[in-house]
PDB file of N, CA and C in Angstrom:
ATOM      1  N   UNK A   1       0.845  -1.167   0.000  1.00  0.00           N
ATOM      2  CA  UNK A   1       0.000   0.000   0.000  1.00  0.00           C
ATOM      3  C   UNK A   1       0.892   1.230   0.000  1.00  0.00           C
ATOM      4  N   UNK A   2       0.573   2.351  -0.986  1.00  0.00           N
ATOM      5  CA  UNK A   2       1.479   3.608  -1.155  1.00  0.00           C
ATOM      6  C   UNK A   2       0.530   4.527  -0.684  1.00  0.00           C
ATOM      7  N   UNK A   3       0.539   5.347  -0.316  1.00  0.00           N
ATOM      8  CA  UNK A   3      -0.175   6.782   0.087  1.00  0.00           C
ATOM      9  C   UNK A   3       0.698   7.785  -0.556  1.00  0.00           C
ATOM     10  N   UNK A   4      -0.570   8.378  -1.557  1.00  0.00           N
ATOM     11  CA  UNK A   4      -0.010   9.778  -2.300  1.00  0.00           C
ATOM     12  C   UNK A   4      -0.893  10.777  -2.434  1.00  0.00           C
ATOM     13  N   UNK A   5      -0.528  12.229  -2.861  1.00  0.00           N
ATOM     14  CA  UNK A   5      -1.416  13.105  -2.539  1.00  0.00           C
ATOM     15  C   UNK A   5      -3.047  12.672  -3.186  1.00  0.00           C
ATOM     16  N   UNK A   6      -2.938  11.667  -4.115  1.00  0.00           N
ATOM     17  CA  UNK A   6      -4.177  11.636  -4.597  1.00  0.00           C
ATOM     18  C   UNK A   6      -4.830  10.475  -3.953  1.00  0.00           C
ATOM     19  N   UNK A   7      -4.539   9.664  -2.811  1.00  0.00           N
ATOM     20  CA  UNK A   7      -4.863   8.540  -2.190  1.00  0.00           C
ATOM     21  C   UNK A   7      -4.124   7.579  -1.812  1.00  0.00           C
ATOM     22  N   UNK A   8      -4.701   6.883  -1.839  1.00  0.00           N
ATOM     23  CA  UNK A   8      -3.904   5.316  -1.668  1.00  0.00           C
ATOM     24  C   UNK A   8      -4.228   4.406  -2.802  1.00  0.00           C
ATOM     25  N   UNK A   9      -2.840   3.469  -3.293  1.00  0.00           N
ATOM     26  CA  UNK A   9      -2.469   2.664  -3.812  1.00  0.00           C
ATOM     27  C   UNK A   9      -2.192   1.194  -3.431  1.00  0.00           C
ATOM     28  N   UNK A  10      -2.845  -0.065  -3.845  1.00  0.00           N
ATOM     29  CA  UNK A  10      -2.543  -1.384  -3.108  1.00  0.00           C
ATOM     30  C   UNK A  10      -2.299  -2.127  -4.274  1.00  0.00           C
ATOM     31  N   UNK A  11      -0.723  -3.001  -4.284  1.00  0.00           N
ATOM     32  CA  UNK A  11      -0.147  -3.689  -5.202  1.00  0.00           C
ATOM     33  C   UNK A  11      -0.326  -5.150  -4.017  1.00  0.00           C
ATOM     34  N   UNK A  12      -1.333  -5.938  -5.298  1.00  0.00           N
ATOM     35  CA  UNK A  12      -1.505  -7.171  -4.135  1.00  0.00           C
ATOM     36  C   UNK A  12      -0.593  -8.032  -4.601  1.00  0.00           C
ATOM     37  N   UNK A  13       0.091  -8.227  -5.778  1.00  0.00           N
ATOM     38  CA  UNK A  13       1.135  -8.629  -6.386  1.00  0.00           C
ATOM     39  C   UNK A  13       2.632  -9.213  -6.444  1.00  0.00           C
ATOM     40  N   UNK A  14       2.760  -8.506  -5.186  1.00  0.00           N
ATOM     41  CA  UNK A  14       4.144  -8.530  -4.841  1.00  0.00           C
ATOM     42  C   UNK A  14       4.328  -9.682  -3.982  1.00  0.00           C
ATOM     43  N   UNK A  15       5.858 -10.220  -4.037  1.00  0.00           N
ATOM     44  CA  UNK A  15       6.366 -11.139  -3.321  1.00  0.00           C
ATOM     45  C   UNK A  15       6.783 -10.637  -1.672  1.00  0.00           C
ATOM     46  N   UNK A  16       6.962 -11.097  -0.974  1.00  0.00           N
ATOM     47  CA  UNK A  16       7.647 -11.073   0.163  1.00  0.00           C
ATOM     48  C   UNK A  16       9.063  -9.994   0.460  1.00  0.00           C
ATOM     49  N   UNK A  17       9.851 -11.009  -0.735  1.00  0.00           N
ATOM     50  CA  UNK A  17      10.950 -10.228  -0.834  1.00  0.00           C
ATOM     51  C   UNK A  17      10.686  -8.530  -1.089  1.00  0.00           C
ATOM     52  N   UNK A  18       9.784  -8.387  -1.985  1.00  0.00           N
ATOM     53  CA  UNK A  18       9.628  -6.887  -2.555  1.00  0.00           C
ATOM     54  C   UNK A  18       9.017  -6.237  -1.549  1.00  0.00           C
ATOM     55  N   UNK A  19       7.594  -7.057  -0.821  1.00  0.00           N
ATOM     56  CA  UNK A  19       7.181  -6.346   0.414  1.00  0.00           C
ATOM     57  C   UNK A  19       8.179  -5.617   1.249  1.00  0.00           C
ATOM     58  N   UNK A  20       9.162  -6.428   1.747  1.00  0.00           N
ATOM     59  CA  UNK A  20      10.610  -5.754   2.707  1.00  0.00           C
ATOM     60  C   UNK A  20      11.310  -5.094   2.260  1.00  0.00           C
ATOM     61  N   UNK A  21      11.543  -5.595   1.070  1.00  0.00           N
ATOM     62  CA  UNK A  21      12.623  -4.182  -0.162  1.00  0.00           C
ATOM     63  C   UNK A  21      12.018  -3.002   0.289  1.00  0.00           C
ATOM     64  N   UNK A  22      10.776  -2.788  -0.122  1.00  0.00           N
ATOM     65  CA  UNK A  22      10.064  -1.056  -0.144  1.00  0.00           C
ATOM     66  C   UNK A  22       9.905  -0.771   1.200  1.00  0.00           C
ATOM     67  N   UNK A  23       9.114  -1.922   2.055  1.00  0.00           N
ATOM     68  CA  UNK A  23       9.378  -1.304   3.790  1.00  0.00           C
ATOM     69  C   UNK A  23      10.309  -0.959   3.926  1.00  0.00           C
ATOM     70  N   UNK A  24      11.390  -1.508   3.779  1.00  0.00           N
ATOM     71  CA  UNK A  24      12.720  -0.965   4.348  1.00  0.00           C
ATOM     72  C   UNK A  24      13.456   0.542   3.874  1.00  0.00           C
ATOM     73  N   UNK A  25      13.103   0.973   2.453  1.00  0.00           N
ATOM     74  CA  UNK A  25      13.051   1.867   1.864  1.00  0.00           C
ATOM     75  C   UNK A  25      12.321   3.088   2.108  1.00  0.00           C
ATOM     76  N   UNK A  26      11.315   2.499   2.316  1.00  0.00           N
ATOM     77  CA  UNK A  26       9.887   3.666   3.033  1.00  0.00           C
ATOM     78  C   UNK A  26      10.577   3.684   4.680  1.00  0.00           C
ATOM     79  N   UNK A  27      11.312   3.275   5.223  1.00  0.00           N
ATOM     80  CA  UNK A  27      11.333   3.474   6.867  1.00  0.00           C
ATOM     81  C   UNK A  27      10.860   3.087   7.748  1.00  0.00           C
ATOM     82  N   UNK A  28      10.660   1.521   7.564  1.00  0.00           N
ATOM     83  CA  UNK A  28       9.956   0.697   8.399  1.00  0.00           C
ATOM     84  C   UNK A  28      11.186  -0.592   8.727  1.00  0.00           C
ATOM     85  N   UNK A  29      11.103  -0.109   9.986  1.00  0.00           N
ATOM     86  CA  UNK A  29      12.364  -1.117  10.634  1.00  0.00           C
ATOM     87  C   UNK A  29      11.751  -2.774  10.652  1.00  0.00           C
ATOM     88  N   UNK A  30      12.980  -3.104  10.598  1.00  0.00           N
ATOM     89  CA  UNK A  30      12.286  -4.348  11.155  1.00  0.00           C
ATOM     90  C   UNK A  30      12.183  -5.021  12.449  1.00  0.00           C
ATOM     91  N   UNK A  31      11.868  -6.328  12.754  1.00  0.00           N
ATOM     92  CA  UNK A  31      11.165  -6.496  13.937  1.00  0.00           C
ATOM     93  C   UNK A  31      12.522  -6.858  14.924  1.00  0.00           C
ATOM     94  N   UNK A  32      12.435  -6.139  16.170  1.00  0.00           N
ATOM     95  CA  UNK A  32      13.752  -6.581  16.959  1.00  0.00           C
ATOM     96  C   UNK A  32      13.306  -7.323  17.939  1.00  0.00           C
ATOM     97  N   UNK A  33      13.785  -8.312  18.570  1.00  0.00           N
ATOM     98  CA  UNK A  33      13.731  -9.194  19.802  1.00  0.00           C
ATOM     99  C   UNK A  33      13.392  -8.316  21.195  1.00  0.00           C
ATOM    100  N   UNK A  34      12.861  -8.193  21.939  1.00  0.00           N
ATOM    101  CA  UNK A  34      12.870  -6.817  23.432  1.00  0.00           C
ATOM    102  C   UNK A  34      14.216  -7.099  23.839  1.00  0.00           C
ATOM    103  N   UNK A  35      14.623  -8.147  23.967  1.00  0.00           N
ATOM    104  CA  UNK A  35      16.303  -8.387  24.737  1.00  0.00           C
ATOM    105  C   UNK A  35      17.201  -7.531  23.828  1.00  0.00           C
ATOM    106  N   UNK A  36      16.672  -6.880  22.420  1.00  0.00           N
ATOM    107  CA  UNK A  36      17.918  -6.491  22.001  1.00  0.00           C
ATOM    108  C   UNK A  36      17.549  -5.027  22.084  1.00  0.00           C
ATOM    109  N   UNK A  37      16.496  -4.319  22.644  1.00  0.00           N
ATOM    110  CA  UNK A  37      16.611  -3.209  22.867  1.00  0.00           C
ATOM    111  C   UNK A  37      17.424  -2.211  23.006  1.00  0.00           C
ATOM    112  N   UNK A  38      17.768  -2.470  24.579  1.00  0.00           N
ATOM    113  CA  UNK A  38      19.190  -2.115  24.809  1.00  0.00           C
ATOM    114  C   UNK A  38      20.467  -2.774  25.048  1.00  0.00           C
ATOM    115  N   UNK A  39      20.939  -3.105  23.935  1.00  0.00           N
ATOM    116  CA  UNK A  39      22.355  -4.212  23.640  1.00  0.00           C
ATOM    117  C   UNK A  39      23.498  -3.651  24.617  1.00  0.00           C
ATOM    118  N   UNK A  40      23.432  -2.444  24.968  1.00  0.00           N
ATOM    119  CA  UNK A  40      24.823  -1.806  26.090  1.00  0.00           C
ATOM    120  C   UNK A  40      23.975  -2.304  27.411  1.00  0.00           C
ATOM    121  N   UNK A  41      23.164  -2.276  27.933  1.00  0.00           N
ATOM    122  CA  UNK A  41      23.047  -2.288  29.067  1.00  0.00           C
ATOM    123  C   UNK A  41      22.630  -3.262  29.917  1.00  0.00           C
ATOM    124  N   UNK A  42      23.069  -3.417  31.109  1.00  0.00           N
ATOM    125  CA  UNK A  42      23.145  -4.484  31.573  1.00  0.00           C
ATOM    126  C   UNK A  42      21.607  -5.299  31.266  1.00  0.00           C
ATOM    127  N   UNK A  43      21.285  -6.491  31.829  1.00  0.00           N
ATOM    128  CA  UNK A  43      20.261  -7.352  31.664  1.00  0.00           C
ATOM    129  C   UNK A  43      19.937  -8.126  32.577  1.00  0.00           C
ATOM    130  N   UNK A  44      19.412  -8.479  33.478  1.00  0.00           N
ATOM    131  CA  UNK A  44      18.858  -9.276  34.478  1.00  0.00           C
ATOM    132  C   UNK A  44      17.975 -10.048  34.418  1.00  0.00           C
ATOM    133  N   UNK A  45      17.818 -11.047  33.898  1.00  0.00           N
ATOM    134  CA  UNK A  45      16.845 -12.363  33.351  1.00  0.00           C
ATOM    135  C   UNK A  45      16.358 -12.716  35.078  1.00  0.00           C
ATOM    136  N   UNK A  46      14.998 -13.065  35.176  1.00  0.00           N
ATOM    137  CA  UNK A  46      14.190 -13.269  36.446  1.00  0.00           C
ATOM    138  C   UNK A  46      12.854 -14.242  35.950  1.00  0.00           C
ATOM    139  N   UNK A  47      12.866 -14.975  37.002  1.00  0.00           N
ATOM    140  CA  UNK A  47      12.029 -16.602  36.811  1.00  0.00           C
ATOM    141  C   UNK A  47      10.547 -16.119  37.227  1.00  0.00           C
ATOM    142  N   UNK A  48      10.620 -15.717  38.745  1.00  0.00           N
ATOM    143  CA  UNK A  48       9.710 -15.840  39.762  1.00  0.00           C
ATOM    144  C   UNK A  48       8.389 -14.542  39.218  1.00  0.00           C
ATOM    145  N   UNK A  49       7.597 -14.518  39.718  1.00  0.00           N
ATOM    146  CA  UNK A  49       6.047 -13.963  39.610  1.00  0.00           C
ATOM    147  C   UNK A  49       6.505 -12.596  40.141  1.00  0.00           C
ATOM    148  N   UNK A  50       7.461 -12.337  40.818  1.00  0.00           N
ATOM    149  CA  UNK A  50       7.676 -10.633  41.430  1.00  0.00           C
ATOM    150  C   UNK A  50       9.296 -10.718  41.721  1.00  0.00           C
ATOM    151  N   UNK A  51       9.903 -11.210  41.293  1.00  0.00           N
ATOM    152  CA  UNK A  51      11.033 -11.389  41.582  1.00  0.00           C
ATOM    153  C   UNK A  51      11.766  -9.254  40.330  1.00  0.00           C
ATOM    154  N   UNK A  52      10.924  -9.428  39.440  1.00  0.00           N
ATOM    155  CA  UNK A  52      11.132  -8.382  38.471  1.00  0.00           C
ATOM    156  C   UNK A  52      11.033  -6.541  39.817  1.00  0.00           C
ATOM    157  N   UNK A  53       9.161  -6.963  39.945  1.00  0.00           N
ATOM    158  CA  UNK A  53       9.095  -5.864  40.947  1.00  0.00           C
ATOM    159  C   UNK A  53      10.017  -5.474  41.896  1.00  0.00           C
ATOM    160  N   UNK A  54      10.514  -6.604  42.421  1.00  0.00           N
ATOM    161  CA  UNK A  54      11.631  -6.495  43.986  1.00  0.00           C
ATOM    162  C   UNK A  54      13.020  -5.946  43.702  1.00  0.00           C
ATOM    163  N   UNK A  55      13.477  -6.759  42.524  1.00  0.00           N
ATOM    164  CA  UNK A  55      14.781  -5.801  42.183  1.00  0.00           C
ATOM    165  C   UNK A  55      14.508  -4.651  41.479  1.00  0.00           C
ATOM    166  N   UNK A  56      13.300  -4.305  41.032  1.00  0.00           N
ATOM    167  CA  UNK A  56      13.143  -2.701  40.494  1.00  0.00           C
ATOM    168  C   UNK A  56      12.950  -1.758  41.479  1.00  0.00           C
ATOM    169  N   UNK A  57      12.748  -1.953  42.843  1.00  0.00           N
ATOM    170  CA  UNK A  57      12.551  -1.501  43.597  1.00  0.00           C
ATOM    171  C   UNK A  57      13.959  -1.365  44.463  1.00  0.00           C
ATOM    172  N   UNK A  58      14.691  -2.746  44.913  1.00  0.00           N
ATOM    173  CA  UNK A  58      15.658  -2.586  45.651  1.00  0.00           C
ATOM    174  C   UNK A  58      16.490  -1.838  44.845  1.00  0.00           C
ATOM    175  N   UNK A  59      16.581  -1.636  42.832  1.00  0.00           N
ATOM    176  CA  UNK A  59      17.795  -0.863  42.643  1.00  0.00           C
ATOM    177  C   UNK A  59      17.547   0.810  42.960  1.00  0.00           C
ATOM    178  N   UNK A  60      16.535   1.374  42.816  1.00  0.00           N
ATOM    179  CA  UNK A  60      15.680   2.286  42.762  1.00  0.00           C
ATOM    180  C   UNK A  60      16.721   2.785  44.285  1.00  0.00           C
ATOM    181  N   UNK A  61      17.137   2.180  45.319  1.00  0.00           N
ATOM    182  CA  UNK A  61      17.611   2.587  46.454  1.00  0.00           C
ATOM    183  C   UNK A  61      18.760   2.168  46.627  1.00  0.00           C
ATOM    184  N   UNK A  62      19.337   1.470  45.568  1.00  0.00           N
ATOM    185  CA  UNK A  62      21.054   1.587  45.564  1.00  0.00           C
ATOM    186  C   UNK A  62      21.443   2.414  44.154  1.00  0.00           C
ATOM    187  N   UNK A  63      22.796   3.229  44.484  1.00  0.00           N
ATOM    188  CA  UNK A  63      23.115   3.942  43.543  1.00  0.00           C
ATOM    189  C   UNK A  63      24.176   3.321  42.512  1.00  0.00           C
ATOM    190  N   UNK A  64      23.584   3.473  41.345  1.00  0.00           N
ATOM    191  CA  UNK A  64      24.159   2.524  40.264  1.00  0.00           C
ATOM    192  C   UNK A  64      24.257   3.636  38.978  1.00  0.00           C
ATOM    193  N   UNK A  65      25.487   3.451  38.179  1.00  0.00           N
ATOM    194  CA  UNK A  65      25.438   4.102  37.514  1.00  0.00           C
ATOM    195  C   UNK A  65      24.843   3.938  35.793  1.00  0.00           C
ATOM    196  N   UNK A  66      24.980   2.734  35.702  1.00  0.00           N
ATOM    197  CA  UNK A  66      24.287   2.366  34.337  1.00  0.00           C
ATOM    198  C   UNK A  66      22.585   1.613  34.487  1.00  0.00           C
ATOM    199  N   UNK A  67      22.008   2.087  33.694  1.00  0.00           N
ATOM    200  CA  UNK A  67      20.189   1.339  33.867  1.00  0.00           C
ATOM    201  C   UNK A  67      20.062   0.007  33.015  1.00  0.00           C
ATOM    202  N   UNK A  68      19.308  -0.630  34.246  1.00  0.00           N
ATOM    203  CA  UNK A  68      19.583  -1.665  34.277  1.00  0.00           C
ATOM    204  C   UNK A  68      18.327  -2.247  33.868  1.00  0.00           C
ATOM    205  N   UNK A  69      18.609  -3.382  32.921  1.00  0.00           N
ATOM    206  CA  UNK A  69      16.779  -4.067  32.207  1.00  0.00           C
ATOM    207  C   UNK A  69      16.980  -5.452  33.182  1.00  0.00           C
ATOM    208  N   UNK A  70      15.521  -5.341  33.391  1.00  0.00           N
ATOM    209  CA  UNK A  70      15.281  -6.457  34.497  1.00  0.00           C
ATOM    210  C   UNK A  70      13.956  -6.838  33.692  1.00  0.00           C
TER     211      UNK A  70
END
């Protein structure tokens, strides 16, 4: 689908490959993993049902200098 001053355009035609060619062209990223969000910063993988809440909280009251994904 193109959007131009006179409307919109839909090429049902296209392959896959060409779909991503023009997304990628037009400025449409592609899809990233959440873990790779932030690739510099640290990461804290957590099992438990609140185990996430507790260390967002206990870091919140120790002073740390880089932010940390939990």
């Amino acid at each position: 689908m193109e959007q131009t001053s006179n409307g919109s355009t839909f090429e049902e035609s296209l392959s896959q490959d060409a779909v991503l060619e023009r997304s990628a062209r037009s400025g449409v990223s592609r899809w990233v993993h959440p873990l790779l969000y932030y690739p510099t910063n640290p990461l804290i993988l957590v099992e438990g049902k609140y185990d996430q809440v507790f260390l967002s909280e206990a870091l919140k009251h120790v002073q740390h200098r880089k932010k940390v994904q939990i």
